[in-house]
Protein backbone atom coordinates (compact mmCIF):
# COMPACT_ATOMS: atom_id res chain seq x y z
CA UNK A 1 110.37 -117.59 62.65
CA UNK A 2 113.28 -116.19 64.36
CA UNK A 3 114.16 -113.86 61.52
CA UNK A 4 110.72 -112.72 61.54
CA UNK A 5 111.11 -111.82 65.63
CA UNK A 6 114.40 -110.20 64.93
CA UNK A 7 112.37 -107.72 62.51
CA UNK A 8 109.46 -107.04 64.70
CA UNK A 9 112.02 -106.58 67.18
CA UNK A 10 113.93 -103.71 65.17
CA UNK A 11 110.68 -102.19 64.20
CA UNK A 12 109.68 -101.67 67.94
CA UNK A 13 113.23 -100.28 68.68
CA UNK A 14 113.10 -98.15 66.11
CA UNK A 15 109.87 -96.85 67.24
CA UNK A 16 110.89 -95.64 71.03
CA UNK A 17 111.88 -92.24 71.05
CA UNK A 18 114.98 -91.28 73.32
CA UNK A 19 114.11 -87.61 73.44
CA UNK A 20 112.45 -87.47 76.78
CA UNK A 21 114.02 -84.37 78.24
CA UNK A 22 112.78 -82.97 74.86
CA UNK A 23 108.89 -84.19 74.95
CA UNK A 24 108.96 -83.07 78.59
CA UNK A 25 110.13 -79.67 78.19
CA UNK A 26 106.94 -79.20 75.53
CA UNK A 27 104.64 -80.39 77.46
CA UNK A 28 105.10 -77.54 80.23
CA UNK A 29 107.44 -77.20 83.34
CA UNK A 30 104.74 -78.45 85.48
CA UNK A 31 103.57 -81.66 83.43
CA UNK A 32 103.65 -84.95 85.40
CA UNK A 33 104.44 -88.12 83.96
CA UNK A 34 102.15 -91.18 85.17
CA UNK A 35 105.25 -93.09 86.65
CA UNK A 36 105.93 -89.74 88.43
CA UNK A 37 102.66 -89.63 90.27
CA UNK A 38 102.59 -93.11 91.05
CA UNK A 39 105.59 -92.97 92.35
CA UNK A 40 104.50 -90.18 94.51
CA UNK A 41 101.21 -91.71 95.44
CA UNK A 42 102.87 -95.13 96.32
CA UNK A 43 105.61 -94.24 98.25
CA UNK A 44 106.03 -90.44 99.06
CA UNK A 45 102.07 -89.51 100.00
CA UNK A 46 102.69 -91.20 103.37
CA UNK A 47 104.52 -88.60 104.84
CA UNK A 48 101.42 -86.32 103.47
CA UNK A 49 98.26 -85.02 104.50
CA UNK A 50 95.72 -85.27 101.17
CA UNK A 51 92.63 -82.78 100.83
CA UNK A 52 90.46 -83.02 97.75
CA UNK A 53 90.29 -79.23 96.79
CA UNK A 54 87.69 -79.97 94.25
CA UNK A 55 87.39 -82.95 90.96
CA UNK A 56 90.62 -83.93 89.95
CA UNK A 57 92.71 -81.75 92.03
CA UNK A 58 94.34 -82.58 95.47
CA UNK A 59 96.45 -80.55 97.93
CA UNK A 60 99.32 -82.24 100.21
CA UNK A 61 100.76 -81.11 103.15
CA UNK A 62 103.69 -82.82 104.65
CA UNK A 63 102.99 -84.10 108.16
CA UNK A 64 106.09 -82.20 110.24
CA UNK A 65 105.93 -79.03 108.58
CA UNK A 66 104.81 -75.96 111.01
CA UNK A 67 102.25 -73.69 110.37
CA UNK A 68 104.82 -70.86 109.28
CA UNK A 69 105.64 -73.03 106.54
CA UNK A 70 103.18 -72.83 103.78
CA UNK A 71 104.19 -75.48 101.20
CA UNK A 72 101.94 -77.43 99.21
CA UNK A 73 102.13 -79.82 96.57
CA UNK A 74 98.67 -79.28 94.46
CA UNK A 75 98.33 -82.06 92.58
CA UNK A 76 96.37 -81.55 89.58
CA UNK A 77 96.14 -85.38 88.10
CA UNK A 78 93.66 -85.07 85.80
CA UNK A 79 95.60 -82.68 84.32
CA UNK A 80 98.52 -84.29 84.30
CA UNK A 81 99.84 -81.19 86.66
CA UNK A 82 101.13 -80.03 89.78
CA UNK A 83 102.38 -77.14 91.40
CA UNK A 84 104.35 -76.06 94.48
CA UNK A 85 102.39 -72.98 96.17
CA UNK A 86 104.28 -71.19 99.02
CA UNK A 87 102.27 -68.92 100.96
CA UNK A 88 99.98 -68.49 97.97
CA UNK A 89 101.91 -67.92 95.40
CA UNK A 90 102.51 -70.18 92.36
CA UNK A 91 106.22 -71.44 92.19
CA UNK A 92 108.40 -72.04 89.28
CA UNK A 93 110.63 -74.84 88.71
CA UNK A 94 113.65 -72.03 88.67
CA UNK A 95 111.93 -70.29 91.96
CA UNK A 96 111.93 -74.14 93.21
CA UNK A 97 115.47 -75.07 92.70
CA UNK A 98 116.25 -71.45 94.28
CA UNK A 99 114.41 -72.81 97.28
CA UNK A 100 116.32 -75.92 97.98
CA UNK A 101 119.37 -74.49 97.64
CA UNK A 102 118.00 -72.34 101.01
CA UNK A 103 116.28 -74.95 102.81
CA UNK A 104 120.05 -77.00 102.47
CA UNK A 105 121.62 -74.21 103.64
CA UNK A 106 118.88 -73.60 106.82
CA UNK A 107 118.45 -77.71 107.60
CA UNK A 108 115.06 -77.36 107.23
CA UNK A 109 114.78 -81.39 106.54
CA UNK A 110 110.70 -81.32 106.19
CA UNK A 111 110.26 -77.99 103.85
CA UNK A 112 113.24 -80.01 101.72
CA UNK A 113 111.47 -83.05 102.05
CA UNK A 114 108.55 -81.73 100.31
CA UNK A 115 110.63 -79.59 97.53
CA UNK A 116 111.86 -82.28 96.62
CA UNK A 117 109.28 -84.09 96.48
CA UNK A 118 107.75 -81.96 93.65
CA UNK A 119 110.89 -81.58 91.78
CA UNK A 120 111.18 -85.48 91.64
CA UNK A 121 106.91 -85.74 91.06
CA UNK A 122 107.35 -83.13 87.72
CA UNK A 123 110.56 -84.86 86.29
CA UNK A 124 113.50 -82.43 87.41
């Protein structure tokens, strides 16, 4: 019996795939993993203001940001998406790692707050 465990054990092992970087990368800069948006749902949303846009996509706005900042985290969950819009436009993840390097450099704690937010909620 325990030889038999010891097999069905190397079958599962041999099973997982360790390319995750990889599998991520194919499925779009923007794709969000289901531990990802719990994670964001469970512990980072607090700090957000939801509004259902329409079916299966929300928009959050972080509670201490000022109306001259225009950052929102669109959430797109039944797509398995989300995106980063700043005043309207559509961010990349490259634009988005441009941007925190700024806000560190300005102390802008709340815009960081939510840039990072979205980096951590699509995996970079």
């Amino acid at each position: 019996m325990r030889s038999l465990s010891l097999v069905f054990l190397c079958f599962f092992l041999s099973a997982c795939d360790g390319n995750t970087r990889d599998r991520r990368a194919a499925r779009g800069e923007d794709y969000v993993s289901d531990p990802d948006h719990l994670f964001f749902l469970n512990t980072r949303s607090r700090d957000y203001r939801a509004v259902g846009l329409e079916e299966g996509v929300d928009a959050y706005r972080h509670d201490e940001l000022t109306e001259s900042d225009h950052l929102l985290i669109i959430d797109r969950w039944i797509e398995d998406r989300a995106q980063l819009v700043a005043r309207d436009a559509v961010l990349s993840v490259s634009q988005v790692l441009t941007l925190r390097d700024s806000l560190r450099r300005q102390d802008r704690s709340a815009a960081l707050e939510v840039v990072e937010d979205y980096l951590r909620l699509v995996g970079e």
